[in-house]
PDB file of N, CA and C in Angstrom:
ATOM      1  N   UNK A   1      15.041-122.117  40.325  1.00  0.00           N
ATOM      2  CA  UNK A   1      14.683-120.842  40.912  1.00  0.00           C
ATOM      3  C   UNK A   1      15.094-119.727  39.955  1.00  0.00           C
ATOM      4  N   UNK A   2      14.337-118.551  39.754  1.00  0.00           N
ATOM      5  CA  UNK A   2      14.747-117.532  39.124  1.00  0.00           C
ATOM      6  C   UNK A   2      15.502-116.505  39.563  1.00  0.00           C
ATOM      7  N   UNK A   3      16.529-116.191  38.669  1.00  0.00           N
ATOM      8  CA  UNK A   3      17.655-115.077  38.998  1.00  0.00           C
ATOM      9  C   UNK A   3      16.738-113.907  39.077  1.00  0.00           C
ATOM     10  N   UNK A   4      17.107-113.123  40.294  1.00  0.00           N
ATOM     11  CA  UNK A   4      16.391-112.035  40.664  1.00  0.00           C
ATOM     12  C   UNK A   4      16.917-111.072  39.814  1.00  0.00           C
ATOM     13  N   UNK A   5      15.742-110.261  39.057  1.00  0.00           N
ATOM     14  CA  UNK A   5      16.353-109.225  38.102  1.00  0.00           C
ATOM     15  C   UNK A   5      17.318-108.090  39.277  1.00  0.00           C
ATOM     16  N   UNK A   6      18.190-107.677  38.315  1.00  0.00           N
ATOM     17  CA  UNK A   6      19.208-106.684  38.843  1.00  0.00           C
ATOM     18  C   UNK A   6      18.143-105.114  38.938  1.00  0.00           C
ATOM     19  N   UNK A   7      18.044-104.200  39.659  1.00  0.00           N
ATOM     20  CA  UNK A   7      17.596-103.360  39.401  1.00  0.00           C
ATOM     21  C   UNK A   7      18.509-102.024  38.810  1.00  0.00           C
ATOM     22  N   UNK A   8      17.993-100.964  37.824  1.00  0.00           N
ATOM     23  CA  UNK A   8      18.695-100.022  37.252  1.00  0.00           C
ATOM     24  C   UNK A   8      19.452 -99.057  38.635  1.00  0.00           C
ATOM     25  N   UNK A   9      19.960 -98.445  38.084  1.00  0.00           N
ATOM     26  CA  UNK A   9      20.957 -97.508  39.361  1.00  0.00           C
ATOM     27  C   UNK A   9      19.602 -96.563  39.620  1.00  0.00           C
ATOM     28  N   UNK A  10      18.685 -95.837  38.592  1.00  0.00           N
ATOM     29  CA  UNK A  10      17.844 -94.835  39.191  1.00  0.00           C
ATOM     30  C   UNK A  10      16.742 -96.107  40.218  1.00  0.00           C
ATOM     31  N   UNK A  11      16.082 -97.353  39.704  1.00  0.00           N
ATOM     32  CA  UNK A  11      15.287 -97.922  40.757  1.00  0.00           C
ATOM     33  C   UNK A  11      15.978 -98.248  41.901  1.00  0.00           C
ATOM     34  N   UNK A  12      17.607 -98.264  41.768  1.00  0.00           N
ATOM     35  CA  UNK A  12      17.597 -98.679  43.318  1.00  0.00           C
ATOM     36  C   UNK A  12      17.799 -96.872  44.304  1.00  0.00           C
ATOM     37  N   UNK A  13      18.164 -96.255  43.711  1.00  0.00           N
ATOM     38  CA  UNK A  13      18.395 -94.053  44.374  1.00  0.00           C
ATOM     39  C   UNK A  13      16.916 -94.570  44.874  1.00  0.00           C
ATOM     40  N   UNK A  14      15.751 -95.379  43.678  1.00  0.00           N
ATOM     41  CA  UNK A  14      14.216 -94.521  44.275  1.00  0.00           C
ATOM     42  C   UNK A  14      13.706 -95.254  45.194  1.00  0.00           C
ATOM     43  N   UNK A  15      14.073 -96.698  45.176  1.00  0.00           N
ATOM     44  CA  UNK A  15      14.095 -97.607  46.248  1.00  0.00           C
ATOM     45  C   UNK A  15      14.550 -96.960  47.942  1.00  0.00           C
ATOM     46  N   UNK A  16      15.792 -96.530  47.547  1.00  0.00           N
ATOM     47  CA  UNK A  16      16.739 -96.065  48.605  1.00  0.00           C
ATOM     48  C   UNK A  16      15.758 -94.918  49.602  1.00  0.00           C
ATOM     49  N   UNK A  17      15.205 -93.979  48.380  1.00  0.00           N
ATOM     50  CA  UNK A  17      14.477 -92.709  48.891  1.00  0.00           C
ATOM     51  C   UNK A  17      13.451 -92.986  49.339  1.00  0.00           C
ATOM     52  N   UNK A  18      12.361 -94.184  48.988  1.00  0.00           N
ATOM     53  CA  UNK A  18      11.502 -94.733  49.665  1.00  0.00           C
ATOM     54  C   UNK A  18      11.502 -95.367  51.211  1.00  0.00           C
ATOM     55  N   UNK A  19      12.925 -96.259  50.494  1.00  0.00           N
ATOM     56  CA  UNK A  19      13.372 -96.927  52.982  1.00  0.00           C
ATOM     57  C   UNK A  19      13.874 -95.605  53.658  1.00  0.00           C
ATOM     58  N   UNK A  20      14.436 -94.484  53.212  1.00  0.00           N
ATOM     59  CA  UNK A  20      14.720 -93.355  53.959  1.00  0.00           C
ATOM     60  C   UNK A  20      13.200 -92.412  54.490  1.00  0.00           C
ATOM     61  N   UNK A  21      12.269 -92.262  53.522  1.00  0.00           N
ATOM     62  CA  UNK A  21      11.210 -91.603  54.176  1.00  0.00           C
ATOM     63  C   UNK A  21      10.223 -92.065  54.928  1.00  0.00           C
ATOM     64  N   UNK A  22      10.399 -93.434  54.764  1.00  0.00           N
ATOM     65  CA  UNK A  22       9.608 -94.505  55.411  1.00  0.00           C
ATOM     66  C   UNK A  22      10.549 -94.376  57.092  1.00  0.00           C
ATOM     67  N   UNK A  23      11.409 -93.945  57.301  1.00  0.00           N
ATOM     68  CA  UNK A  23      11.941 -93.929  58.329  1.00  0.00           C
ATOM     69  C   UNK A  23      11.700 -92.159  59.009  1.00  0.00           C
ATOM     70  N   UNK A  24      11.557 -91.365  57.676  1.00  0.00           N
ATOM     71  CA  UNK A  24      11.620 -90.046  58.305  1.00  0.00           C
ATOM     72  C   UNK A  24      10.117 -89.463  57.817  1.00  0.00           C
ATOM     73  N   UNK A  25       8.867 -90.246  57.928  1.00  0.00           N
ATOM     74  CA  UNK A  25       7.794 -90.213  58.013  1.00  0.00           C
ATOM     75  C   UNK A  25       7.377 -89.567  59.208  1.00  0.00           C
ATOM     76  N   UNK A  26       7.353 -89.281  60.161  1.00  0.00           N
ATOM     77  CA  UNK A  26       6.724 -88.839  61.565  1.00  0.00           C
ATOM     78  C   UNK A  26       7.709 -87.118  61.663  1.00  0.00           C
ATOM     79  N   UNK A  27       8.752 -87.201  60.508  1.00  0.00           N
ATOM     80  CA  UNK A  27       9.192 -85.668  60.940  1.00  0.00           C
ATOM     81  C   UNK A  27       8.120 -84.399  60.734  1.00  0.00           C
ATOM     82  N   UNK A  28       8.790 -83.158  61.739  1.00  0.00           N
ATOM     83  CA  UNK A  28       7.556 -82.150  61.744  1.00  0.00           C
ATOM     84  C   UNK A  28       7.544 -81.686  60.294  1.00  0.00           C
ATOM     85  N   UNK A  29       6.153 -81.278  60.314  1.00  0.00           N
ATOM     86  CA  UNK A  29       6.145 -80.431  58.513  1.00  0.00           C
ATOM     87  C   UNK A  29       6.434 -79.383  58.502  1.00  0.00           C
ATOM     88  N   UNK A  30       6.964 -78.867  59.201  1.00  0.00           N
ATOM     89  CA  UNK A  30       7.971 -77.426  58.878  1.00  0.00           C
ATOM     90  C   UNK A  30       9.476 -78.233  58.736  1.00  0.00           C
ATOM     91  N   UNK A  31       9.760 -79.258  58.615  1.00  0.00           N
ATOM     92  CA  UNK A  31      11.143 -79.776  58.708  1.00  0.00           C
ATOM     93  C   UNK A  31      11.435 -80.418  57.367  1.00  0.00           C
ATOM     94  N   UNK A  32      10.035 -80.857  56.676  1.00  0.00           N
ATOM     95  CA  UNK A  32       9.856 -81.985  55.747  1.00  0.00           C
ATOM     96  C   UNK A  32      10.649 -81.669  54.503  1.00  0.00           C
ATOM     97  N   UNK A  33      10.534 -79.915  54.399  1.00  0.00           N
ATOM     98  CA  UNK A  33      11.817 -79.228  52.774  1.00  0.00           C
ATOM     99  C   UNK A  33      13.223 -79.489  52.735  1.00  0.00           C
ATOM    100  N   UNK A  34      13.680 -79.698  54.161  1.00  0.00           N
ATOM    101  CA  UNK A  34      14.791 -79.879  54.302  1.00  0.00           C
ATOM    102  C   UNK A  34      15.046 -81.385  54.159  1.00  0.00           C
ATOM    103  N   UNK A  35      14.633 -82.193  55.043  1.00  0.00           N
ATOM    104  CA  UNK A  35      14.908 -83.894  54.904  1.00  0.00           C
ATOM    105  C   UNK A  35      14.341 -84.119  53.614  1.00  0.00           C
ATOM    106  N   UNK A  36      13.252 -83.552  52.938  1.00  0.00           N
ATOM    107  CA  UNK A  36      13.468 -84.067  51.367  1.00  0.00           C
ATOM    108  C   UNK A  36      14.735 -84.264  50.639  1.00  0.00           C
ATOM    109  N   UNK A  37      14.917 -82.743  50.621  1.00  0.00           N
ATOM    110  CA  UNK A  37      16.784 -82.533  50.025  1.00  0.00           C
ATOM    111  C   UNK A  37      17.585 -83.632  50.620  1.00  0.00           C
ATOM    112  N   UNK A  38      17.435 -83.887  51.636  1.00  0.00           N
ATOM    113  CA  UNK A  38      18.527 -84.657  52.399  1.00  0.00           C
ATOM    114  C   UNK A  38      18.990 -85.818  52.184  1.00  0.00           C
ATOM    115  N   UNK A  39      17.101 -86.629  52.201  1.00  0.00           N
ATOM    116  CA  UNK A  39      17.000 -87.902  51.691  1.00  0.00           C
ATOM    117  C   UNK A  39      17.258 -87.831  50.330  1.00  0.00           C
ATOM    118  N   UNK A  40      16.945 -87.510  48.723  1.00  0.00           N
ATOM    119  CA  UNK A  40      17.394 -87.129  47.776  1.00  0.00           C
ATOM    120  C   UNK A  40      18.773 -87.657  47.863  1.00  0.00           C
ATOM    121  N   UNK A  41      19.445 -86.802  48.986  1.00  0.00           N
ATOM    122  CA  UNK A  41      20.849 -86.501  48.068  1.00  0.00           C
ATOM    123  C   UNK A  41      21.592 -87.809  49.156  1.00  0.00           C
ATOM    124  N   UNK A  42      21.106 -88.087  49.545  1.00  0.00           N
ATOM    125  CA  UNK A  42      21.896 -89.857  50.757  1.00  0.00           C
ATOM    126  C   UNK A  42      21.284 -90.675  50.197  1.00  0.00           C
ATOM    127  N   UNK A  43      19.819 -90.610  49.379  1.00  0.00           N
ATOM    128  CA  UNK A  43      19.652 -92.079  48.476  1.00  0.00           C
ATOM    129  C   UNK A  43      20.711 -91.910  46.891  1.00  0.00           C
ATOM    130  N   UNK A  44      21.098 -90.736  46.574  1.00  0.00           N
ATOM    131  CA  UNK A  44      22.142 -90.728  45.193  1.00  0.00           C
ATOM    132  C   UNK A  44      23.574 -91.140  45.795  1.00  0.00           C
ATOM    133  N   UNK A  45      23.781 -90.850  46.773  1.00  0.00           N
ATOM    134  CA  UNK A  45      25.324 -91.025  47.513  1.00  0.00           C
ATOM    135  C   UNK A  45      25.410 -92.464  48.070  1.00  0.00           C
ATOM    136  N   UNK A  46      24.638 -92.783  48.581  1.00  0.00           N
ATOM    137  CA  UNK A  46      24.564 -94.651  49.203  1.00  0.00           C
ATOM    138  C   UNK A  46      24.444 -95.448  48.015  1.00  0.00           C
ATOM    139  N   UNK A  47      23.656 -94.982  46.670  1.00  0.00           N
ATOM    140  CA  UNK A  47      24.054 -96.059  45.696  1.00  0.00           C
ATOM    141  C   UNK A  47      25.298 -96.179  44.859  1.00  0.00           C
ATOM    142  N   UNK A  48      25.588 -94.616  44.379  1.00  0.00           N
ATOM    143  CA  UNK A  48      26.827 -94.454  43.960  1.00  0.00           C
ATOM    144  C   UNK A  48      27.779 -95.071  44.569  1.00  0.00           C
ATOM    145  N   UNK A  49      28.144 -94.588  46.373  1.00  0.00           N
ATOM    146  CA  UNK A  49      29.012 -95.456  46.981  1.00  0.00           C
ATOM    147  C   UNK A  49      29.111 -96.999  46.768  1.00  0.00           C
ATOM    148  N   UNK A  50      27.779 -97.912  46.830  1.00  0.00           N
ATOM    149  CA  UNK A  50      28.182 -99.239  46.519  1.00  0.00           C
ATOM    150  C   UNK A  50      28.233 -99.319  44.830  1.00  0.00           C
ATOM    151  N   UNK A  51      27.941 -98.667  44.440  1.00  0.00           N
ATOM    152  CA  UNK A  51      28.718 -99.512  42.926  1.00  0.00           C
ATOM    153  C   UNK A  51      30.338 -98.353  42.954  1.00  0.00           C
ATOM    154  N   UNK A  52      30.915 -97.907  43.687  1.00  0.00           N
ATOM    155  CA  UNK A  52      32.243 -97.511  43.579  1.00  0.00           C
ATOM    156  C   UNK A  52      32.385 -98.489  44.406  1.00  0.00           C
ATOM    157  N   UNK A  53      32.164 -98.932  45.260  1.00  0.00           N
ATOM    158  CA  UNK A  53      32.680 -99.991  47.152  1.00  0.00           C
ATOM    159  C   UNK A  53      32.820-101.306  45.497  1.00  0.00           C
ATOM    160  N   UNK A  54      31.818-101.643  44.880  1.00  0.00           N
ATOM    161  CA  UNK A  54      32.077-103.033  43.928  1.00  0.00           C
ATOM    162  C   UNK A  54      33.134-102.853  43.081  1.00  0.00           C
ATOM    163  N   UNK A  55      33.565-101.667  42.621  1.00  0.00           N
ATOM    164  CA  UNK A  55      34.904-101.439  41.584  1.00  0.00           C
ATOM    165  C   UNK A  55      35.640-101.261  42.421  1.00  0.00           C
ATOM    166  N   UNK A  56      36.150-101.145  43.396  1.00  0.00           N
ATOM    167  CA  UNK A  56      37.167-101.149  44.296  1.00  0.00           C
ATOM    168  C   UNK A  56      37.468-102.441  44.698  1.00  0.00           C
ATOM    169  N   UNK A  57      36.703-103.007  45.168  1.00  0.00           N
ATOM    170  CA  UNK A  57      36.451-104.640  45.632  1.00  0.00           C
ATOM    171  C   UNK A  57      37.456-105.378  44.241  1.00  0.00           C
ATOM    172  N   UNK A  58      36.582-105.461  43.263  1.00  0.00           N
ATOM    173  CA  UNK A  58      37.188-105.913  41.673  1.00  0.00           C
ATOM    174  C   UNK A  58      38.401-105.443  41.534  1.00  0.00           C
ATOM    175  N   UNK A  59      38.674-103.738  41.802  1.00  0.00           N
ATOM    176  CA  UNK A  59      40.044-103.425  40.894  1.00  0.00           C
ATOM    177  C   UNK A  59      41.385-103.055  41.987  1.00  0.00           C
ATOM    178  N   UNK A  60      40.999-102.911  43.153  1.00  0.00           N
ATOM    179  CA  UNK A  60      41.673-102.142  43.833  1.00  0.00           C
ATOM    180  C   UNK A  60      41.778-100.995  44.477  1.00  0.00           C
ATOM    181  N   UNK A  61      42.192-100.550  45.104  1.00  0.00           N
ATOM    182  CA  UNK A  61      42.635 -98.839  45.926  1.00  0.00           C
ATOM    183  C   UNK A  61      44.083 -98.277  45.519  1.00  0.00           C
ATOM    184  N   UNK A  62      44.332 -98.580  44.937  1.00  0.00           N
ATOM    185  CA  UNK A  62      46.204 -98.576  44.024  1.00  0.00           C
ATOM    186  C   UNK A  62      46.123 -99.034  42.438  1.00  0.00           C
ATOM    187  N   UNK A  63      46.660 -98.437  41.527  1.00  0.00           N
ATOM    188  CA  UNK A  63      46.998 -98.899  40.199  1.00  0.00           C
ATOM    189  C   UNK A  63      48.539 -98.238  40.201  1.00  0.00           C
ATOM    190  N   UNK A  64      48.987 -99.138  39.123  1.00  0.00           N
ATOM    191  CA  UNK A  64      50.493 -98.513  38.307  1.00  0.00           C
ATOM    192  C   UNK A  64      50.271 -97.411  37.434  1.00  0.00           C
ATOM    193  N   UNK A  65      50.485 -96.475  37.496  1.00  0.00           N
ATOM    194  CA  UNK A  65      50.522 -95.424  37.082  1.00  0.00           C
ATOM    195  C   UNK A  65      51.582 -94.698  36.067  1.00  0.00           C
ATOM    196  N   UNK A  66      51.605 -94.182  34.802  1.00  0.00           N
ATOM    197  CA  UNK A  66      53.073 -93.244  34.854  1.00  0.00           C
ATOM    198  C   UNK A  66      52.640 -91.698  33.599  1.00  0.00           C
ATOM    199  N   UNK A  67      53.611 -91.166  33.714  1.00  0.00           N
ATOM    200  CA  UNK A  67      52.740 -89.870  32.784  1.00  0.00           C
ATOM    201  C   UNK A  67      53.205 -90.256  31.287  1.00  0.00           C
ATOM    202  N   UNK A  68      54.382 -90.583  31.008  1.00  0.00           N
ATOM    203  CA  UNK A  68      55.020 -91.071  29.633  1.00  0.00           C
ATOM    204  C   UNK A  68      55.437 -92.300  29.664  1.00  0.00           C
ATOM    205  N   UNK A  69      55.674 -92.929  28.484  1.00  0.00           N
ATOM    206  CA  UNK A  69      56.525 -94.229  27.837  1.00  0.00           C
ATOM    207  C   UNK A  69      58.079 -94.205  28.383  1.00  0.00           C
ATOM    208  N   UNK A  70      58.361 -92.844  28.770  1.00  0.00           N
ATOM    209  CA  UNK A  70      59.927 -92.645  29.073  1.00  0.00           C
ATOM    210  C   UNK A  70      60.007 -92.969  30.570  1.00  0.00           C
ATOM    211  N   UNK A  71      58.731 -92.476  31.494  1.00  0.00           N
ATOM    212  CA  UNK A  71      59.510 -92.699  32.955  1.00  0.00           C
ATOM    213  C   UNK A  71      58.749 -94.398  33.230  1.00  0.00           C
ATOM    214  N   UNK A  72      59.103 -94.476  34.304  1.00  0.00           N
ATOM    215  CA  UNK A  72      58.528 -95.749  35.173  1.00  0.00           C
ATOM    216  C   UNK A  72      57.348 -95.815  35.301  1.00  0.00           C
ATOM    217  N   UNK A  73      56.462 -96.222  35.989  1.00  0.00           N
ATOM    218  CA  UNK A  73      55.297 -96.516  36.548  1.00  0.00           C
ATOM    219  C   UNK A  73      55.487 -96.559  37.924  1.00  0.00           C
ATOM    220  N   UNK A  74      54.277 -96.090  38.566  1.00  0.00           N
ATOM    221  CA  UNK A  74      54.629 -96.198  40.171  1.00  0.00           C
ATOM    222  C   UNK A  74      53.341 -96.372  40.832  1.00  0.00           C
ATOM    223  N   UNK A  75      52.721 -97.076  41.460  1.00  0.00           N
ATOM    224  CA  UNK A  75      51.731 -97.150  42.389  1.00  0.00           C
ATOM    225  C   UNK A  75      51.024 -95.300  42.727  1.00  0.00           C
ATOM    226  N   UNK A  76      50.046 -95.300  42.402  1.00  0.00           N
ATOM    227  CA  UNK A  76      49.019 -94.148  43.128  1.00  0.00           C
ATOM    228  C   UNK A  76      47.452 -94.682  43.715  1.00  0.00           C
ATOM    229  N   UNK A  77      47.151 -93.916  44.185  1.00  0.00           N
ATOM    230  CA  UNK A  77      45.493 -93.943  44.916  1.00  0.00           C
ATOM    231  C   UNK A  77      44.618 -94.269  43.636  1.00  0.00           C
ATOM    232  N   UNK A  78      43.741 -94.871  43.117  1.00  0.00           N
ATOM    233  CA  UNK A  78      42.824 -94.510  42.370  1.00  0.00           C
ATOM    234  C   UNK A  78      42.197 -93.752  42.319  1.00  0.00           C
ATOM    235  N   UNK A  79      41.649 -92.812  41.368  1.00  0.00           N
ATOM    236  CA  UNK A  79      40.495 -91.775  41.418  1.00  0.00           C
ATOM    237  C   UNK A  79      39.355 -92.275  42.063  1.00  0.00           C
ATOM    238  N   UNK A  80      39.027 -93.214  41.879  1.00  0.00           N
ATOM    239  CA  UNK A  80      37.713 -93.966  42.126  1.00  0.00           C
ATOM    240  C   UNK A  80      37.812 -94.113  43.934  1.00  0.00           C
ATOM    241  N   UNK A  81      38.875 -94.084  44.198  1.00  0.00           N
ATOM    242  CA  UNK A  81      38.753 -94.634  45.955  1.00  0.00           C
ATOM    243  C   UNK A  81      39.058 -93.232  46.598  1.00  0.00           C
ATOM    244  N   UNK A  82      39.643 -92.762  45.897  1.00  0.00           N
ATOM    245  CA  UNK A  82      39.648 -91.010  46.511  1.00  0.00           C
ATOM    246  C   UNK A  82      38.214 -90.449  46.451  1.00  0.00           C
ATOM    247  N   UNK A  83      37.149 -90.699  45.226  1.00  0.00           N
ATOM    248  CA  UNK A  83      36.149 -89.990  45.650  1.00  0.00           C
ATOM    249  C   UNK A  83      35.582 -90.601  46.219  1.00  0.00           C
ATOM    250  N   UNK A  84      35.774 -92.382  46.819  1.00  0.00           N
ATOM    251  CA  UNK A  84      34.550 -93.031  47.372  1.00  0.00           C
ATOM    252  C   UNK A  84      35.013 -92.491  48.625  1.00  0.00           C
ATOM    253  N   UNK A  85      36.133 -91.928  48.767  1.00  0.00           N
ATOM    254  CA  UNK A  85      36.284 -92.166  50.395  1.00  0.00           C
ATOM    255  C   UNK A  85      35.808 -90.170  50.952  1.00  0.00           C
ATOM    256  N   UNK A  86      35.431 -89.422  49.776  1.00  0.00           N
ATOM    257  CA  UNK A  86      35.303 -87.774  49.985  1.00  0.00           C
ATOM    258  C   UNK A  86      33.651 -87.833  50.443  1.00  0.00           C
ATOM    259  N   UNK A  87      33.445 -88.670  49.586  1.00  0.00           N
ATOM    260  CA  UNK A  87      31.845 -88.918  49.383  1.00  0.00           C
ATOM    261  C   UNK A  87      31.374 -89.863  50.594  1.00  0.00           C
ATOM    262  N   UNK A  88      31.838 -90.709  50.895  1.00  0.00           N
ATOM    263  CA  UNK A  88      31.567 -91.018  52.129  1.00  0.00           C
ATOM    264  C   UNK A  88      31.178 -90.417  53.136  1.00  0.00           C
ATOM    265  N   UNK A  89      32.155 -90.003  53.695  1.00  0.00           N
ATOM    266  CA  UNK A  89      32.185 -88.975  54.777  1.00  0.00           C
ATOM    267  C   UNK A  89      31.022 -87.629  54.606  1.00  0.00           C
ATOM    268  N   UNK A  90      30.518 -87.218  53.061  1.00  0.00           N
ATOM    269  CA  UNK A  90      29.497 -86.195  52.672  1.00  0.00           C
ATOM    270  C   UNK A  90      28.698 -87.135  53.333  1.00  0.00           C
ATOM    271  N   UNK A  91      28.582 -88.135  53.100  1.00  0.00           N
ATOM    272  CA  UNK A  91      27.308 -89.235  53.258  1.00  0.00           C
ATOM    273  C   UNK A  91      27.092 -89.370  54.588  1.00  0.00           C
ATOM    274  N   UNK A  92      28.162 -89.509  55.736  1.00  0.00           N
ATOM    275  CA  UNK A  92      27.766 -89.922  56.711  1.00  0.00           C
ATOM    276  C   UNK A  92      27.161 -88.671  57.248  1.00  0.00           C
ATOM    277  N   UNK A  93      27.978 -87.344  56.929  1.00  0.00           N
ATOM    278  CA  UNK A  93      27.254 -86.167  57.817  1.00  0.00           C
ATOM    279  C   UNK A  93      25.756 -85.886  57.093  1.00  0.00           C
ATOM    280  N   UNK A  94      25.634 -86.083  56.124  1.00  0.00           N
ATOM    281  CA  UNK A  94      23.630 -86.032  55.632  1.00  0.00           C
ATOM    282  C   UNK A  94      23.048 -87.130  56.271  1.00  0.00           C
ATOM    283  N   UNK A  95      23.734 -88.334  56.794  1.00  0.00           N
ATOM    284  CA  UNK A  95      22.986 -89.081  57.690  1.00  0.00           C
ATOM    285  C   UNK A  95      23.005 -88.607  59.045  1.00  0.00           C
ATOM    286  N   UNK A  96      23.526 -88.017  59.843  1.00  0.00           N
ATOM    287  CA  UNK A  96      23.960 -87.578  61.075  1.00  0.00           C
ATOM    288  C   UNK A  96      22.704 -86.201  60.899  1.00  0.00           C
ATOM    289  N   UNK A  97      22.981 -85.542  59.974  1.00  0.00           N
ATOM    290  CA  UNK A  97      21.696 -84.298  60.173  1.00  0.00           C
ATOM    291  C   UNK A  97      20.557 -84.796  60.132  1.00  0.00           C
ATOM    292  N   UNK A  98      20.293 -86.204  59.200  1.00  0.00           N
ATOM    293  CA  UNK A  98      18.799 -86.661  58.981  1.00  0.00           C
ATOM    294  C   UNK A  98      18.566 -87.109  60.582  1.00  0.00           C
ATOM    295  N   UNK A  99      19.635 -87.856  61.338  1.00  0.00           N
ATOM    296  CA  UNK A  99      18.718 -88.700  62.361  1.00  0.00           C
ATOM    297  C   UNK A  99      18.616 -87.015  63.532  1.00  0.00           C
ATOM    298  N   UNK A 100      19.491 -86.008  63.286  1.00  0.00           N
ATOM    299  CA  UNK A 100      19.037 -84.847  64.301  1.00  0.00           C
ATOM    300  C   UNK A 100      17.997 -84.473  64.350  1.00  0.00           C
ATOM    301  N   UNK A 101      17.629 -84.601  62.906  1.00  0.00           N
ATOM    302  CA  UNK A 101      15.950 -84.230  62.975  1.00  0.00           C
ATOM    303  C   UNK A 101      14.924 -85.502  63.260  1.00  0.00           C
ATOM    304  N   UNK A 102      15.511 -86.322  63.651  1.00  0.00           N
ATOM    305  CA  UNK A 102      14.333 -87.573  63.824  1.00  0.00           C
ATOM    306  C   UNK A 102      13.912 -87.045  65.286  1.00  0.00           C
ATOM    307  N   UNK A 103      12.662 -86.795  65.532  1.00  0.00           N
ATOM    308  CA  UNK A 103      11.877 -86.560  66.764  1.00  0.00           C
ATOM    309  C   UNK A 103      12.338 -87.491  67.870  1.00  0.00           C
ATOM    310  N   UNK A 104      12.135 -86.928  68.954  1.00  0.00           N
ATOM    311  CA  UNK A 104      13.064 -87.728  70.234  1.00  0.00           C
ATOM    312  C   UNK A 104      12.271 -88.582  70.631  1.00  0.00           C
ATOM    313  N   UNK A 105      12.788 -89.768  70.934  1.00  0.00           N
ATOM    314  CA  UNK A 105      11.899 -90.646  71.902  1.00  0.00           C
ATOM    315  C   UNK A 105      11.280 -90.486  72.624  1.00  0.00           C
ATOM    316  N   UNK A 106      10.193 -90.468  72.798  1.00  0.00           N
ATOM    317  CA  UNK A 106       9.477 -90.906  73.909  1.00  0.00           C
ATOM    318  C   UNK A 106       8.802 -91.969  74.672  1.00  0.00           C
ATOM    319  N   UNK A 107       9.645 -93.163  74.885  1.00  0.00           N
ATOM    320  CA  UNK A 107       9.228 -94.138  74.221  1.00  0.00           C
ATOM    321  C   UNK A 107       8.486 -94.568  76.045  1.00  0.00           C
ATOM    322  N   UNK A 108       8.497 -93.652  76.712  1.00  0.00           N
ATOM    323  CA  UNK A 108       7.242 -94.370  78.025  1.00  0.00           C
ATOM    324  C   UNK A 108       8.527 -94.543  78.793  1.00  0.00           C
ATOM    325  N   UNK A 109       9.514 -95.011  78.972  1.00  0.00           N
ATOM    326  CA  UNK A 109      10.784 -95.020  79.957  1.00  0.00           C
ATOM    327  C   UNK A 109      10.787 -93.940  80.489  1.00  0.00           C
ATOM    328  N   UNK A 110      11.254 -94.615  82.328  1.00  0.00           N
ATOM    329  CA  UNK A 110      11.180 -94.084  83.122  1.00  0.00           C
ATOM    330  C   UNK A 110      12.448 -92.946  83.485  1.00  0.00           C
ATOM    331  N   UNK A 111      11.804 -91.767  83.697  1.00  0.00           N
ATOM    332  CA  UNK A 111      12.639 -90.183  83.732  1.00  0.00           C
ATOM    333  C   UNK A 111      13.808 -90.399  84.799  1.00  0.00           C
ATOM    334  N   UNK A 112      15.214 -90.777  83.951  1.00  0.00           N
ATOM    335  CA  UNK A 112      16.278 -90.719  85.124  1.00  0.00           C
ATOM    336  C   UNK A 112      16.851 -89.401  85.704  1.00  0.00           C
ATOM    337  N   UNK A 113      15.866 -88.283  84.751  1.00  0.00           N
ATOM    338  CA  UNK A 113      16.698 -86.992  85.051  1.00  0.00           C
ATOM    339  C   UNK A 113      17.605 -86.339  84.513  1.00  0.00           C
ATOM    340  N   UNK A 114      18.249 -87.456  83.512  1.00  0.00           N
ATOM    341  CA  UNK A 114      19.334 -87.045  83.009  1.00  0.00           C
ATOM    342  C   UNK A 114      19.440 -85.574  82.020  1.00  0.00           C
ATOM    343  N   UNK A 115      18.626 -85.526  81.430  1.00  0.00           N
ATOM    344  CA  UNK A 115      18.003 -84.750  80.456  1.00  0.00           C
ATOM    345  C   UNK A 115      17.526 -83.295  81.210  1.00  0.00           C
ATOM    346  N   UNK A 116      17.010 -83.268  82.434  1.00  0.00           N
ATOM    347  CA  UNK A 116      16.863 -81.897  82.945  1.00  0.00           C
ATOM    348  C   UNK A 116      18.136 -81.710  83.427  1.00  0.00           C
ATOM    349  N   UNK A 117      19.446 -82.517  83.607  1.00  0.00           N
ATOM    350  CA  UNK A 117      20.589 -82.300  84.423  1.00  0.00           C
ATOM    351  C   UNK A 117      21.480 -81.594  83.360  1.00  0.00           C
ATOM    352  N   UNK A 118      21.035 -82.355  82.221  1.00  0.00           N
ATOM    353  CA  UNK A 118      21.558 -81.682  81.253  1.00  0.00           C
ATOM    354  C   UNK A 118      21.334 -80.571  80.232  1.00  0.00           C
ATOM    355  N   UNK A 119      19.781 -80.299  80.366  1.00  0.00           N
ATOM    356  CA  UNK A 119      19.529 -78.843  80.435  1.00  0.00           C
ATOM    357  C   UNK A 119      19.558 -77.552  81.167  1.00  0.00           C
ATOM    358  N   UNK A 120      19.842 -78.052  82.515  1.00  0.00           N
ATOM    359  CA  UNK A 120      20.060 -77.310  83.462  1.00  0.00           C
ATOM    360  C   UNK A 120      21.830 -77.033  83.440  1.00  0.00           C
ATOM    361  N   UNK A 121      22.281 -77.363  82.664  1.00  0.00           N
ATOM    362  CA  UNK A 121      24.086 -76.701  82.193  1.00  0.00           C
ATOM    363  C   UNK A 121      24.127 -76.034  81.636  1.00  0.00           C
TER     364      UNK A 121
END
């Protein structure tokens, strides 16, 4: 069987931006300037994150650390897991705005009311 080629970091962002609009296809077109940007910038952040999530995996969330030859070494955070973990969280709230704008269900289920009970607050 053949080893599946690896894809480059930009084919998998354009990959990424493709399963994201394929999902945010039906948004209104007065909405579409914004979830462009959106998707853009959550298909650069979801790939980045897994190739930082794979060097973390490999190296750790801690290295020995020291500033000179004279003092000790001491355990710190990695740079690398400090920004995976800043960037994350950027990531989850551009996913949280993308699905606000995903148009509401309507999916034929029957009206419990809930929704006028809760516009009516």
């Amino acid at each position: 069987m053949a080893k599946k080629k690896e894809l480059t970091r930009d084919e998998r962002i354009l990959k990424e931006e493709r399963r994201l609009k394929k999902i945010y296809k039906d948004i209104d077109k007065d909405k579409i300037g914004i979830v462009e940007g959106l998707i853009q910038r959550a298909a650069y952040m979801r790939v980045t994150l897994e190739d930082w999530e794979r060097d973390i995996m490999e190296n750790g969330h801690i290295e020995m650390f020291t500033q000179s030859e004279k003092t000790a070494p001491y355990e710190r955070e990695r740079p690398v897991a400090r920004l995976y973990n800043t960037m994350n969280k950027n990531y989850q709230s551009i996913i949280n705005q993308l699905s606000s704008l995903l148009p509401k269900d309507t999916g034929g289920g029957e009206d419990d009311g809930f929704d006028k009970f809760v516009s009516a607050r």
